[in-house]
Protein backbone atom coordinates (compact mmCIF):
# COMPACT_ATOMS: atom_id res chain seq x y z
CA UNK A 1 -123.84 -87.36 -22.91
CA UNK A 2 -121.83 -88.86 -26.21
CA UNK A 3 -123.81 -87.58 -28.71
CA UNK A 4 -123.53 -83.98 -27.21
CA UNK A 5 -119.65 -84.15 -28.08
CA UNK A 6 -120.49 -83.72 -31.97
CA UNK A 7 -122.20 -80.77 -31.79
CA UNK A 8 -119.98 -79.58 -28.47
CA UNK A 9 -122.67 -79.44 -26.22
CA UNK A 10 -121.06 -81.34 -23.75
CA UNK A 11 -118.47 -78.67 -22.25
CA UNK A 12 -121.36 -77.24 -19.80
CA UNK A 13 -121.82 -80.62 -17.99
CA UNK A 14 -120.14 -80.54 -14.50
CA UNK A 15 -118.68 -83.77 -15.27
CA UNK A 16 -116.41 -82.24 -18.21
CA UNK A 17 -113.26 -80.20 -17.58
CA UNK A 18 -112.03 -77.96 -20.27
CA UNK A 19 -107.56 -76.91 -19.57
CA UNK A 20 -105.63 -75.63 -22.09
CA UNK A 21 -102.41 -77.69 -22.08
CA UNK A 22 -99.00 -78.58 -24.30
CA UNK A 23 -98.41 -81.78 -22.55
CA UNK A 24 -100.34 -84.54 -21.09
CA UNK A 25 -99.98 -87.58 -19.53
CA UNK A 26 -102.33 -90.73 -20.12
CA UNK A 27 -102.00 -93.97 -17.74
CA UNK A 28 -104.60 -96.54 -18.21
CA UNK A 29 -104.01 -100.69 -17.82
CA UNK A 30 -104.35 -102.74 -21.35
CA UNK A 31 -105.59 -99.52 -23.28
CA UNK A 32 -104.44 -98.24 -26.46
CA UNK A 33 -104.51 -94.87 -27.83
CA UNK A 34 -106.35 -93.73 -31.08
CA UNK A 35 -105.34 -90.58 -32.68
CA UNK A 36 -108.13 -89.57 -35.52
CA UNK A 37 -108.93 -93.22 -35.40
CA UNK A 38 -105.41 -94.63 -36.23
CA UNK A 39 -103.73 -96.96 -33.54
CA UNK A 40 -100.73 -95.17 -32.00
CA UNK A 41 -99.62 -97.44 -29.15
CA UNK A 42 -100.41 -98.92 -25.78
CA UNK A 43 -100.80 -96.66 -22.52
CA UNK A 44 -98.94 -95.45 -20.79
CA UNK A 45 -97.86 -92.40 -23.25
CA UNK A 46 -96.83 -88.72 -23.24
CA UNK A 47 -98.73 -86.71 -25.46
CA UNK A 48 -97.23 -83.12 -26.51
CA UNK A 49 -98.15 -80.30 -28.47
CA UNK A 50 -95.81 -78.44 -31.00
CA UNK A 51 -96.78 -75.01 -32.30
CA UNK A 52 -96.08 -75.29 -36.26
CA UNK A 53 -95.48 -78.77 -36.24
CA UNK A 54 -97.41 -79.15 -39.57
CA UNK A 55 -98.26 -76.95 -42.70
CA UNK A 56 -101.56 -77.40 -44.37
CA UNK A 57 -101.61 -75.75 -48.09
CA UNK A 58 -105.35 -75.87 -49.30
């Protein structure tokens, strides 16, 4: 199912879960976390959204 992600085919599989969320939590035993493939840290972590957290000119 993997290569469905890219093209985000993967949302109808009854496997996958779609919520809209600000804030969730991620537990996992000797895992880190990647954010746009850059380490951030080791789990357990917080993760929270901030409406207008960052300004993109273009």
């Amino acid at each position: 199912m993997f290569p469905k992600v890219f093209a985000g085919k993967h949302v109808g599989h009854p496997a996958v879960q779609l919520r809209r969320v600000r804030t969730v939590e991620l537990a996992a035993s000797n895992i880190v976390a990647y954010a746009d493939g850059e380490r951030i840290g080791a789990l357990p972590m917080t993760i929270e959204v901030v409406p207008h957290a960052v300004c993109v000119l273009a």
